[in-house]
N, C-alpha and C. Protein backbone atom coordinates (compact mmCIF):
# COMPACT_ATOMS: atom_id res chain seq x y z
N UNK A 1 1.50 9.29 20.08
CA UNK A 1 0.71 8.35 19.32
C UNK A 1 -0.76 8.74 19.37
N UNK A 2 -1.39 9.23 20.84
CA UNK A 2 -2.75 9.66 21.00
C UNK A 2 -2.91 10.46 19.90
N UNK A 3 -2.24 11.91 19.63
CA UNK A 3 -2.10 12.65 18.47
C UNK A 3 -2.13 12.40 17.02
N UNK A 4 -1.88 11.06 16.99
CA UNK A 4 -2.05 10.54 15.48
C UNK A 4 -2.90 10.09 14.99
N UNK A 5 -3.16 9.49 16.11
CA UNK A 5 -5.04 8.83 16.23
C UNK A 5 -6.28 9.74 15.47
N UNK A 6 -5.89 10.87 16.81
CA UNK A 6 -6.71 11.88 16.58
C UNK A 6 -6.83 12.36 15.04
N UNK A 7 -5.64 12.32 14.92
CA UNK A 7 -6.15 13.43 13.29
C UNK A 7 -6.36 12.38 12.26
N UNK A 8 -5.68 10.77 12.47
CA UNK A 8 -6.46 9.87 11.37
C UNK A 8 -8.02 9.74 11.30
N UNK A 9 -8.34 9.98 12.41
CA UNK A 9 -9.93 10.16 12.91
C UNK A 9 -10.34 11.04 11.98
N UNK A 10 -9.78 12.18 12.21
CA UNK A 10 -10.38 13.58 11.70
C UNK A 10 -10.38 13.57 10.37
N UNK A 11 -9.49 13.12 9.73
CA UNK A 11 -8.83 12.82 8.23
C UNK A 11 -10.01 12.04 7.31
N UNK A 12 -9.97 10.70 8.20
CA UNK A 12 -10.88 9.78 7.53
C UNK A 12 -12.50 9.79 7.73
N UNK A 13 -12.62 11.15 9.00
CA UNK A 13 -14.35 11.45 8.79
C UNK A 13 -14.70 12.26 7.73
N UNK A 14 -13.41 13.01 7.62
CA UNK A 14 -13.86 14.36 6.50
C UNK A 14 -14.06 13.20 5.34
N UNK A 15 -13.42 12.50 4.83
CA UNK A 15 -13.45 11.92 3.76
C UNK A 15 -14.70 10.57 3.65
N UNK A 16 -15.30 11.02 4.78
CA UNK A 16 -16.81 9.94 4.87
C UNK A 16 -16.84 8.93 4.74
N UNK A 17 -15.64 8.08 5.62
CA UNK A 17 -15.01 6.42 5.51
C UNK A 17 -16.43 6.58 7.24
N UNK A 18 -16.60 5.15 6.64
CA UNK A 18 -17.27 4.86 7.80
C UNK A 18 -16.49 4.25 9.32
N UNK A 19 -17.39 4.21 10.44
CA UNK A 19 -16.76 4.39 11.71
C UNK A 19 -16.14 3.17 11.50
N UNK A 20 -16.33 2.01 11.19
CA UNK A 20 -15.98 0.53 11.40
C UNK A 20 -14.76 0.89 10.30
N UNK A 21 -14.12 1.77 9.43
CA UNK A 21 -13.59 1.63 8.57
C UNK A 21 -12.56 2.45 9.05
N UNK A 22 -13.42 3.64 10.01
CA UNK A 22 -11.82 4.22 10.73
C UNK A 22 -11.60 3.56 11.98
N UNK A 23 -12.16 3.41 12.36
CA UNK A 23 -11.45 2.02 13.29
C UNK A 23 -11.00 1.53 12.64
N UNK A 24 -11.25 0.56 11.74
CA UNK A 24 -9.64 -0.26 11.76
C UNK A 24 -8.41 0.51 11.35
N UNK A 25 -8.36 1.75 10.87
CA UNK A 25 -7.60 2.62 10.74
C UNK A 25 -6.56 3.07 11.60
N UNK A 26 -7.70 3.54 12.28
CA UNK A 26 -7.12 3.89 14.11
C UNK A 26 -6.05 2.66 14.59
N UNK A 27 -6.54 1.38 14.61
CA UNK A 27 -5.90 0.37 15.01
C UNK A 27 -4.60 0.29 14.23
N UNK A 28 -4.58 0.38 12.64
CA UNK A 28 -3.40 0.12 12.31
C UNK A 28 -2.52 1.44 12.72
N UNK A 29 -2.62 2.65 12.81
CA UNK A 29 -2.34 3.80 12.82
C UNK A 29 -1.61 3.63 14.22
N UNK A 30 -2.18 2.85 15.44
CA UNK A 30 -1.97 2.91 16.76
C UNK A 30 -0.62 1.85 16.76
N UNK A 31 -0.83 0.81 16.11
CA UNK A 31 0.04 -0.24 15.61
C UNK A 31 -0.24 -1.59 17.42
N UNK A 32 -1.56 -1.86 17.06
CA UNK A 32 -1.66 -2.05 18.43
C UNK A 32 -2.03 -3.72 18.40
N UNK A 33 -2.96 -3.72 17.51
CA UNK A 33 -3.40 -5.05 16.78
C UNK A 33 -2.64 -5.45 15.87
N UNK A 34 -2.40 -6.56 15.94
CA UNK A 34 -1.74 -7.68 14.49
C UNK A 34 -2.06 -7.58 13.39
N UNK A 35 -1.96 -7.59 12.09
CA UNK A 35 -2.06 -7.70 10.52
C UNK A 35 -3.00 -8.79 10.84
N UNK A 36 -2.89 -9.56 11.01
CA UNK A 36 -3.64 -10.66 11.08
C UNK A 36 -5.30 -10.56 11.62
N UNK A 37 -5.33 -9.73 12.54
CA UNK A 37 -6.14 -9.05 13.16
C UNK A 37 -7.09 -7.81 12.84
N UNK A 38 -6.49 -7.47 11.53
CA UNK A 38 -7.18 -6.78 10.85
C UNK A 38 -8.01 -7.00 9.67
N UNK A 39 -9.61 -6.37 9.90
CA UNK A 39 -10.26 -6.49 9.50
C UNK A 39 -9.90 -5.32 8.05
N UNK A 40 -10.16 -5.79 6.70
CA UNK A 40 -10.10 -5.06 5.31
C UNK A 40 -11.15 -5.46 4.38
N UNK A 41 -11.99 -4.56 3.90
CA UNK A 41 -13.03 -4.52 2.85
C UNK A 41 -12.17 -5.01 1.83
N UNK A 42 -12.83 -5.85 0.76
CA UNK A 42 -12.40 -6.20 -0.83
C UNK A 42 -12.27 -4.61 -1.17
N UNK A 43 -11.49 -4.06 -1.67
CA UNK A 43 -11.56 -2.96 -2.87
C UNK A 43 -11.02 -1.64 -1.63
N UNK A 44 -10.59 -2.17 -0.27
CA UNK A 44 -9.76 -1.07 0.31
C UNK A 44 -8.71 -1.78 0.63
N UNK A 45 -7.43 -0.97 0.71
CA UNK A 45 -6.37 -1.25 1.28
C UNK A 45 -5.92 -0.22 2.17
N UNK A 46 -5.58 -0.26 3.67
CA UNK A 46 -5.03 0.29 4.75
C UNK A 46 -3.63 0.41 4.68
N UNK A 47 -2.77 2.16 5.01
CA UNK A 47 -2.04 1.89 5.25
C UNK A 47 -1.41 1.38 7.01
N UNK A 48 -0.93 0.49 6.95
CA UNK A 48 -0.24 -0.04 8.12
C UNK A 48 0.72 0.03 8.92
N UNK A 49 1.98 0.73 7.81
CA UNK A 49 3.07 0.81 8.20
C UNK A 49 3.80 2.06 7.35
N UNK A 50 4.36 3.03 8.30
CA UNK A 50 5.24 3.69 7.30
C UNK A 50 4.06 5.23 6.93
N UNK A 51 4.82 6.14 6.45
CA UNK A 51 6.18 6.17 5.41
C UNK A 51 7.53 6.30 6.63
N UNK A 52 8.46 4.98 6.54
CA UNK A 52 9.26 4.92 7.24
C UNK A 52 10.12 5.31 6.04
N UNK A 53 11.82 5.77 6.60
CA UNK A 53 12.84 6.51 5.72
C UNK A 53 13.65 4.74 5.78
N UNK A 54 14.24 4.63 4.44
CA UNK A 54 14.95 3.28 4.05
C UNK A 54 16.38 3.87 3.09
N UNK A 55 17.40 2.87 3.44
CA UNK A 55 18.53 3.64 2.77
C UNK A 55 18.53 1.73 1.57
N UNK A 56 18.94 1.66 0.74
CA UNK A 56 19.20 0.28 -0.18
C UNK A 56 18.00 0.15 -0.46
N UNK A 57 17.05 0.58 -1.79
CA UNK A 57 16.41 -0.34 -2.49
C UNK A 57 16.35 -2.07 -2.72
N UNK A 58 15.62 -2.59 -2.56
CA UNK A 58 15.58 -3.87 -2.91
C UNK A 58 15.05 -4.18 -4.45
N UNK A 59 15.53 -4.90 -4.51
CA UNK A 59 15.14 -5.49 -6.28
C UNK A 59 16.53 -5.02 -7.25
N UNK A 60 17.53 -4.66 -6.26
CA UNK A 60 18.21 -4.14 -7.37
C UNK A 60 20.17 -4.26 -7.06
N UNK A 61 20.32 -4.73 -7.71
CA UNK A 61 22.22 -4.38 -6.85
C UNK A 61 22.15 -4.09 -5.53
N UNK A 62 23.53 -4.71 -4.95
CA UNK A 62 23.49 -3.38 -3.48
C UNK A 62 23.41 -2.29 -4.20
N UNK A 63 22.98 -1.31 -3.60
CA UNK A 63 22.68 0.26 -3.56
C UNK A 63 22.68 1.28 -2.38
N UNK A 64 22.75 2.14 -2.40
CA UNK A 64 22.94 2.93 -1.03
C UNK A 64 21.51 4.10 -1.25
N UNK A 65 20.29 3.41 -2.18
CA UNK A 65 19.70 4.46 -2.34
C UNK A 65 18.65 4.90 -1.65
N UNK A 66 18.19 6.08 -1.22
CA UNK A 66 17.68 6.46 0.12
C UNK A 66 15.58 6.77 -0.56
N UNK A 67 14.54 6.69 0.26
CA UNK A 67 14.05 7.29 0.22
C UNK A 67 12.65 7.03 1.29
N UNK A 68 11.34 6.23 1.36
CA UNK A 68 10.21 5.93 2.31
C UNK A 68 9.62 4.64 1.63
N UNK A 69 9.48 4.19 2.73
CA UNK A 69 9.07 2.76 2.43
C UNK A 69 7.41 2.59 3.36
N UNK A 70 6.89 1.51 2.86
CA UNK A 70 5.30 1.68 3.68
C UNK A 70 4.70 0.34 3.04
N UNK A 71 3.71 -0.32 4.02
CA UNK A 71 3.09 -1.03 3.57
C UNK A 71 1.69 -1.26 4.09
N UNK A 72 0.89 -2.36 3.02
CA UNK A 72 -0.41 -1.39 2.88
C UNK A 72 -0.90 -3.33 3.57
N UNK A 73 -2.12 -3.32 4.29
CA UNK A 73 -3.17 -4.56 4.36
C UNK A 73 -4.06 -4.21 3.19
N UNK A 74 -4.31 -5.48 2.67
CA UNK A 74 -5.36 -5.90 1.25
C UNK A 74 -6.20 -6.87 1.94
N UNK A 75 -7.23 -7.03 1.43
CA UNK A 75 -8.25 -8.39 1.24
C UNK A 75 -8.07 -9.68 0.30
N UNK A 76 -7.67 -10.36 0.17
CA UNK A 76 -7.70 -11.56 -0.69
C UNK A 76 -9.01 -11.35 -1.89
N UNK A 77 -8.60 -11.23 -2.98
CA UNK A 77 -9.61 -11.12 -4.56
C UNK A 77 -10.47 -11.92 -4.13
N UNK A 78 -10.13 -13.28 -3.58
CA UNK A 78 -11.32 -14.84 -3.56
C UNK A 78 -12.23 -14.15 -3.24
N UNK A 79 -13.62 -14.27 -3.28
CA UNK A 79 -14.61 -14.52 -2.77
C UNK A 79 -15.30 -15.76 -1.45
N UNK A 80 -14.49 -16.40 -1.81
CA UNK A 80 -14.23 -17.59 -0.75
C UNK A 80 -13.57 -17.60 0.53
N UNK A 81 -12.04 -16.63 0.38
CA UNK A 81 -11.06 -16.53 1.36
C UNK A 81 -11.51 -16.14 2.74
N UNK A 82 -12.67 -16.21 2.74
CA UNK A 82 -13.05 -15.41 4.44
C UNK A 82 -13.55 -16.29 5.35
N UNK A 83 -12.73 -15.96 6.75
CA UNK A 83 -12.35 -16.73 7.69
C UNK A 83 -13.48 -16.99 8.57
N UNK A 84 -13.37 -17.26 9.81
CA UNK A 84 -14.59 -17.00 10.40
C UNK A 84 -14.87 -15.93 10.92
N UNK A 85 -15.86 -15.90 11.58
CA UNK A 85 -16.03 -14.55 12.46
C UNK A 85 -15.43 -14.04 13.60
N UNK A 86 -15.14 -12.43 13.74
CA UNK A 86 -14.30 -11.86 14.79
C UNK A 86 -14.92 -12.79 15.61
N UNK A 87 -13.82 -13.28 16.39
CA UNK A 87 -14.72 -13.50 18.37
C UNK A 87 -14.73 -12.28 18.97
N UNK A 88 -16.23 -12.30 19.51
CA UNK A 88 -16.62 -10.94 19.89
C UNK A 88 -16.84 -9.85 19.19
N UNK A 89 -17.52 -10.21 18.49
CA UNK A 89 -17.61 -9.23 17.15
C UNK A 89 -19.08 -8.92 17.25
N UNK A 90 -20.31 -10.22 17.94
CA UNK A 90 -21.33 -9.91 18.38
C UNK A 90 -22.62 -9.94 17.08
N UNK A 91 -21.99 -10.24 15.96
CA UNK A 91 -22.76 -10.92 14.96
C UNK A 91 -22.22 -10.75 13.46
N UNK A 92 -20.82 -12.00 13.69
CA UNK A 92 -20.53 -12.37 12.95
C UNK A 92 -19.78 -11.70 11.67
N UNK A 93 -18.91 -10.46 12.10
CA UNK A 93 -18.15 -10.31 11.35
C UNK A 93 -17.16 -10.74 10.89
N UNK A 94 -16.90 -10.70 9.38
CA UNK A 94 -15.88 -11.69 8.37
C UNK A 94 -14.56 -11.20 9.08
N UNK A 95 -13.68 -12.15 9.38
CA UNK A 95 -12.42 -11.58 9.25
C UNK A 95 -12.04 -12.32 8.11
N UNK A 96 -11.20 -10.90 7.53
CA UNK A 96 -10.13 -11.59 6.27
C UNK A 96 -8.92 -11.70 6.43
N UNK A 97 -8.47 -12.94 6.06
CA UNK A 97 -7.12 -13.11 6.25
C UNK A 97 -6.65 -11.97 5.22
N UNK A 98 -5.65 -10.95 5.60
CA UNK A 98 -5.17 -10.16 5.17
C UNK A 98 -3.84 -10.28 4.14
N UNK A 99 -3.34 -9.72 2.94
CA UNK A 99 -2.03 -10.02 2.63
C UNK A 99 -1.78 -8.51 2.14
N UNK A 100 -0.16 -8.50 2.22
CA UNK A 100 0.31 -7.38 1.87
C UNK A 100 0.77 -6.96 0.99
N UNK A 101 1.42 -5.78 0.88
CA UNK A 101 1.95 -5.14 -0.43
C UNK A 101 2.62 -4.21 0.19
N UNK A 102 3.93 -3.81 0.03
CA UNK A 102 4.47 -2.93 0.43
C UNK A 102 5.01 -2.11 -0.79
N UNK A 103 5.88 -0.96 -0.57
CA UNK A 103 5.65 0.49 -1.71
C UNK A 103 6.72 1.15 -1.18
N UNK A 104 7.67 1.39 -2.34
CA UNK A 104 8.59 2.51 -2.34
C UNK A 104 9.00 3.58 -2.90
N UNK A 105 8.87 4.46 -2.41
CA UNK A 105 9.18 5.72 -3.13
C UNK A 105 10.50 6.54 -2.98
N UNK A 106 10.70 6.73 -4.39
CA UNK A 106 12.56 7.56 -4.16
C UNK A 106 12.54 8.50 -5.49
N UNK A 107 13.48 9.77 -5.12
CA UNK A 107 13.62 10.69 -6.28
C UNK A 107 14.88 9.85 -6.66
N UNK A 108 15.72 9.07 -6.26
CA UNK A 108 16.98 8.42 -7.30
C UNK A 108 16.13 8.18 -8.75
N UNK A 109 16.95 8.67 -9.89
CA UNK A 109 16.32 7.50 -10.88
C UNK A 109 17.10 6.31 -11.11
N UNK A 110 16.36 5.44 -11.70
CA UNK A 110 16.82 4.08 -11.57
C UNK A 110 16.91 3.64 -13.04
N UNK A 111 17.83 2.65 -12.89
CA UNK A 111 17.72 2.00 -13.99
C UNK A 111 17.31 0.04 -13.96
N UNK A 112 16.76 0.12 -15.25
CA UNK A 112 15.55 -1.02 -15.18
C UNK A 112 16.43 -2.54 -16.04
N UNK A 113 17.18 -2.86 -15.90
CA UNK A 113 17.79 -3.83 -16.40
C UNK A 113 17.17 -4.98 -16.95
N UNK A 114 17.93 -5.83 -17.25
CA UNK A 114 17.13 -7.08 -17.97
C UNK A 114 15.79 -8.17 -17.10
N UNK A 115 16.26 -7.85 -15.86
CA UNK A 115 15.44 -8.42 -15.53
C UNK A 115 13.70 -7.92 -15.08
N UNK A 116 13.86 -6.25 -15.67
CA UNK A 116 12.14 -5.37 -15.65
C UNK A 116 12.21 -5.97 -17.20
N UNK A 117 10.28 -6.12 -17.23
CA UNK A 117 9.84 -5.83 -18.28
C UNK A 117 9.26 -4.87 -18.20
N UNK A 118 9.26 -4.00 -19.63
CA UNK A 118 7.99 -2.74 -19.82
C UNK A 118 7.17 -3.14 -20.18
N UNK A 119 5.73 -2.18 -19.99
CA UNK A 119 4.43 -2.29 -20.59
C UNK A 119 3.66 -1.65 -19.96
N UNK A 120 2.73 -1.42 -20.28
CA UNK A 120 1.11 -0.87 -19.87
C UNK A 120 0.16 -1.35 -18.52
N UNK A 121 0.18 -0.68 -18.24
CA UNK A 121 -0.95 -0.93 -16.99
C UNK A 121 -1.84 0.33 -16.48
N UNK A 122 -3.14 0.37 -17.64
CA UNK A 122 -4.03 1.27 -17.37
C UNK A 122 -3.17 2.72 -18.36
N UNK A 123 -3.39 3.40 -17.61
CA UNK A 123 -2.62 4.57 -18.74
C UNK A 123 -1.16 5.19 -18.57
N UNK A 124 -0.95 3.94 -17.32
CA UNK A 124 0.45 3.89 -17.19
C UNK A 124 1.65 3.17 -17.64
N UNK A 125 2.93 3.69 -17.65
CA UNK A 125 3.57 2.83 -18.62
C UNK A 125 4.49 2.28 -16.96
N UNK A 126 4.45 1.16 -17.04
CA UNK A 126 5.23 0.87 -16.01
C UNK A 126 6.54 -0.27 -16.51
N UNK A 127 7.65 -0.64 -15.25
CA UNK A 127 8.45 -1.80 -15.70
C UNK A 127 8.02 -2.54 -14.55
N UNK A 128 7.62 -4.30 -14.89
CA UNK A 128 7.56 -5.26 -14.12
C UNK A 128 8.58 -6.34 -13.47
N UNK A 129 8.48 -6.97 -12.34
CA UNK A 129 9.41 -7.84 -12.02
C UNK A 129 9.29 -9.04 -11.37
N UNK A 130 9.83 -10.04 -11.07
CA UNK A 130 9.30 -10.98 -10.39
C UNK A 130 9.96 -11.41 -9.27
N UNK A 131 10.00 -11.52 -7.82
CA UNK A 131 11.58 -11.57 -6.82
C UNK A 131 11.24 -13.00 -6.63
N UNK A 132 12.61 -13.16 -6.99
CA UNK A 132 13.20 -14.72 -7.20
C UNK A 132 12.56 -15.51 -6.00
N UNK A 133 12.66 -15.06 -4.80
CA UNK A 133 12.80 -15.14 -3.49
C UNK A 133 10.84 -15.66 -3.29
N UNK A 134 10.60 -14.64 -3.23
CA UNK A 134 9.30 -14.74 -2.62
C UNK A 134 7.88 -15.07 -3.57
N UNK A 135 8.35 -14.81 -4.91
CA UNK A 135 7.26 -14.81 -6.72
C UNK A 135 6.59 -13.91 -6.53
N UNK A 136 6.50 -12.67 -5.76
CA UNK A 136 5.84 -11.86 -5.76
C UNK A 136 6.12 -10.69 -7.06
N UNK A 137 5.11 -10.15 -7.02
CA UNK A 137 5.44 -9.20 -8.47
C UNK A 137 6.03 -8.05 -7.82
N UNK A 138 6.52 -7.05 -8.76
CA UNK A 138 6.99 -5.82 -8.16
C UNK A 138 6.88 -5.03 -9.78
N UNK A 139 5.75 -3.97 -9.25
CA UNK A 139 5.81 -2.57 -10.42
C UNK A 139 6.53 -1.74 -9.94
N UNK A 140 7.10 -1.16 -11.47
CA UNK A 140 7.47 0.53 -10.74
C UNK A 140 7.11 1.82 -12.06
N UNK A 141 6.49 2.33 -11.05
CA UNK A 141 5.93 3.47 -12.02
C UNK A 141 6.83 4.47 -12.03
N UNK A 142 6.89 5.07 -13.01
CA UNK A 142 8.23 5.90 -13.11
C UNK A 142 7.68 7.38 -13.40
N UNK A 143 8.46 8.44 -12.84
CA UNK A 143 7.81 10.08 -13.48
C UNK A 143 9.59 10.76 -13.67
N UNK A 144 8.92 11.81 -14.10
CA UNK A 144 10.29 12.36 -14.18
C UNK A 144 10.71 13.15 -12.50
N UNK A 145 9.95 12.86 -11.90
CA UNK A 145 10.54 13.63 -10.27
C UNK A 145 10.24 12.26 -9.14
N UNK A 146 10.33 11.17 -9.50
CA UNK A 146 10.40 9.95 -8.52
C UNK A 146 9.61 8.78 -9.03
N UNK A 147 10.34 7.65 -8.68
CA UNK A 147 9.90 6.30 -8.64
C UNK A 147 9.20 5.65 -7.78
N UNK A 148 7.84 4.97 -8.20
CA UNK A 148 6.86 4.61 -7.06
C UNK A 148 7.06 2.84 -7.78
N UNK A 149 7.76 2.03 -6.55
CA UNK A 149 7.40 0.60 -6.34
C UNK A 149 6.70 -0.16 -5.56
N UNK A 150 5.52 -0.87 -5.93
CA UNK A 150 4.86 -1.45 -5.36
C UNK A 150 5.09 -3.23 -5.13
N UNK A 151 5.36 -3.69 -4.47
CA UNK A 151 5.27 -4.92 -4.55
C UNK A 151 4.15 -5.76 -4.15
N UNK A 152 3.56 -6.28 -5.03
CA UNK A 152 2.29 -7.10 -4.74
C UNK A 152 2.31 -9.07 -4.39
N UNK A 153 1.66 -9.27 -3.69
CA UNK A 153 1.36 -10.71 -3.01
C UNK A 153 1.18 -11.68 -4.56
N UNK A 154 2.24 -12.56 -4.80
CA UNK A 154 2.29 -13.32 -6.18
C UNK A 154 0.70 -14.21 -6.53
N UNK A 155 0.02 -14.27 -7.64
CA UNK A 155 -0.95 -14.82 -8.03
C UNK A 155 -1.90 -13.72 -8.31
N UNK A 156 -1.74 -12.64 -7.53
CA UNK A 156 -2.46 -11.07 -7.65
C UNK A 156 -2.52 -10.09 -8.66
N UNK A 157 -3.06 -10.92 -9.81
CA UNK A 157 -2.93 -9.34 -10.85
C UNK A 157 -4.25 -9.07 -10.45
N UNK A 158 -5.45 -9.03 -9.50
CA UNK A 158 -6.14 -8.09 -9.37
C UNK A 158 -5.94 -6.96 -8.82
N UNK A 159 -5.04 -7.22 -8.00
CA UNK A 159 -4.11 -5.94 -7.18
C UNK A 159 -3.25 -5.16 -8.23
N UNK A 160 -3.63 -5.01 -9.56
CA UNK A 160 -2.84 -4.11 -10.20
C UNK A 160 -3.64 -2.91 -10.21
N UNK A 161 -4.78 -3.29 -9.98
CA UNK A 161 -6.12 -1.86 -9.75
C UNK A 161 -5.47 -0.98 -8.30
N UNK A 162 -5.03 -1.89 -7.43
CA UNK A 162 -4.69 -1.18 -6.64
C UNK A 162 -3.18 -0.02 -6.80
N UNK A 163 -2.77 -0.43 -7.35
CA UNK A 163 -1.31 -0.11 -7.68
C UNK A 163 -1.62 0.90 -8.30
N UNK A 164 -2.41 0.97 -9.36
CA UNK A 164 -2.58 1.95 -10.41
C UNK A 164 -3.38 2.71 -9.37
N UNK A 165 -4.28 2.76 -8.73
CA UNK A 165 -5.25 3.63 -7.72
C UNK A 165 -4.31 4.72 -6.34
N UNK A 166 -3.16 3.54 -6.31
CA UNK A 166 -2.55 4.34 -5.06
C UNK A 166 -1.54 5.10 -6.22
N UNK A 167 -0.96 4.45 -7.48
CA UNK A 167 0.05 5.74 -7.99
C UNK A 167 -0.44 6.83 -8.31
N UNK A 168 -2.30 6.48 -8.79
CA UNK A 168 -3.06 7.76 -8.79
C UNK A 168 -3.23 9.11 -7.66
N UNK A 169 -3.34 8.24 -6.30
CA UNK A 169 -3.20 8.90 -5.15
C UNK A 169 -1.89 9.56 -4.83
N UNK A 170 -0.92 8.97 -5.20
CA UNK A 170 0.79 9.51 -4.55
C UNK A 170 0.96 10.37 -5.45
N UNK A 171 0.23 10.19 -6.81
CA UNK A 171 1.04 11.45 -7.36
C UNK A 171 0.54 12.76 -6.79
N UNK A 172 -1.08 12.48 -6.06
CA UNK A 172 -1.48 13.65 -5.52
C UNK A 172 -0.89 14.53 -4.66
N UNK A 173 -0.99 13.20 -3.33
CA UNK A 173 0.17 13.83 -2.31
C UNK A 173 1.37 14.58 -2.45
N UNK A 174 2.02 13.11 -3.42
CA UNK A 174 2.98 14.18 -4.09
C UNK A 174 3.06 15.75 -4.55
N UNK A 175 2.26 16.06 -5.49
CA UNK A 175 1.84 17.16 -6.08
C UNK A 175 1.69 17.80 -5.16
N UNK A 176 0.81 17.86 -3.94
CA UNK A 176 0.87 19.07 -2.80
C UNK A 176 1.39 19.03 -1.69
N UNK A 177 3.02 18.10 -1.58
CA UNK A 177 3.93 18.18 -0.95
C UNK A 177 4.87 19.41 -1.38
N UNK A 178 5.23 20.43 -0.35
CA UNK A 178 5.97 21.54 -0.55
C UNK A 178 7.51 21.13 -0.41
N UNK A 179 7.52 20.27 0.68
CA UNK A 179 9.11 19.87 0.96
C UNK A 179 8.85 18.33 0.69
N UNK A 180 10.20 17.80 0.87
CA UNK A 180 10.28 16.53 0.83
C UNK A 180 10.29 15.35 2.40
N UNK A 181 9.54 16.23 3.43
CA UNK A 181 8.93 16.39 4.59
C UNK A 181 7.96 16.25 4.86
N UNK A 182 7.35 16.78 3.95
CA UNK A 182 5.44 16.64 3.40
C UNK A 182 5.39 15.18 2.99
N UNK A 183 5.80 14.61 2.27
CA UNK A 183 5.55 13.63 1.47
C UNK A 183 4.97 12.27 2.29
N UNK A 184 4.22 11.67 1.58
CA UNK A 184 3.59 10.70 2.78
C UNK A 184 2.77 9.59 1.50
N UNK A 185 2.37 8.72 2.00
CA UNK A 185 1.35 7.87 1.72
C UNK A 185 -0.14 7.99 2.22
N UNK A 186 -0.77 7.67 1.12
CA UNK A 186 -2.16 7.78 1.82
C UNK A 186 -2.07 6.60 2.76
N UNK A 187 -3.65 7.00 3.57
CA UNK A 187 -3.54 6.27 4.98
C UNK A 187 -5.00 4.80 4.24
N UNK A 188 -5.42 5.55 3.31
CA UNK A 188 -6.20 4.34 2.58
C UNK A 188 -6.13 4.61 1.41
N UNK A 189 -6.25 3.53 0.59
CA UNK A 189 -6.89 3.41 -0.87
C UNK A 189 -7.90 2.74 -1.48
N UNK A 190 -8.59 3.53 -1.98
CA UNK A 190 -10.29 2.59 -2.66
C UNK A 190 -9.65 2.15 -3.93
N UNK A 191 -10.40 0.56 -4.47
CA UNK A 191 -10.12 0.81 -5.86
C UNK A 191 -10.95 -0.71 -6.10
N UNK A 192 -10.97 -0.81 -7.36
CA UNK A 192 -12.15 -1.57 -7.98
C UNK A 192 -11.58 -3.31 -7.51
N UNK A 193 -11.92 -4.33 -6.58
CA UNK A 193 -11.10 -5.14 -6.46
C UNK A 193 -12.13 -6.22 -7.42
């Protein structure tokens, strides 16, 4: 785990995230502190969890279909939503109550039944959904070499910036993944919140 630390460190200096920003990095990376406990800028999202390997898609029939699952801490859109200050934080830093979004990625292709709608989001063509269960939304961006699903916290179409920002990012990773070993999630995403 020390080892992972290390190179999220290294990762997120090259890329000129500030220290308070890889710290909380470090923390989720270490898995040491609570979600709850984590501190997130409006317009970043941390990854937290994952890319763990998952066999059954959700949102869809049983299925036996295999591929990485991960989920990301967000900031609440409000402007209002912020809690009080860390204790011990030493002057008054916001904690935000945090909410999530988790993300799946699989080379199965899928099929989008009656219950996706299609449409546009940014210059992507995606299908939308709504889980009965929880009202949360769920995109999935589709390519011809894998399916990226995001599920977002219900009331959140500002978090579609995010969605569109991290499919911008995965296709990168993607793209300079050699094996299907390589493949990963970014460990953050910026995007206009």
């Amino acid at each position: 785990m020390r080892v992972v630390a290390v190179v999220v460190a290294i990762v997120l200096a090259a890329f000129g995230v500030s220290s308070c920003d890889r710290m909380q990095a470090l923390v989720a990376a270490s898995g040491t502190t609570p979600m709850a406990a984590l501190q997130v800028a409006p317009g970043r999202a941390i990854l937290v969890s994952g890319p763990l390997a998952f066999r059954g898609l959700p949102f869809f029939s049983p299925n036996a279909l295999s591929g990485l699952v991960g989920e990301y801490a967000l900031a609440p859109p409000a402007v209002g939503a912020q809690g009080p200050a860390a204790a011990g934080s030493g002057g008054g830093v916001p904690v935000l109550r945090t909410l999530t979004a988790r993300v799946w990625f699989t080379h199965e292709p899928l099929y989008f039944g009656a219950r996706w709608t299609r449409g546009a989001l940014g210059r992507y063509t995606v299908y939308s959904s709504t889980d009965q269960v929880t009202s949360s939304v769920i995109l999935a961006f589709t390519s011809d070499r894998y399916e990226l699903l995001v599920e977002l916290p219900s009331g959140t179409t500002a978090f579609h910036r995010f969605a569109m920002a991290l499919a911008d990012r995965f296709a990168l990773f993607f793209s300079e993944s050699a094996t299907d070993a390589d493949i990963s999630f970014p460990a953050f995403v910026d995007y206009a919140p």
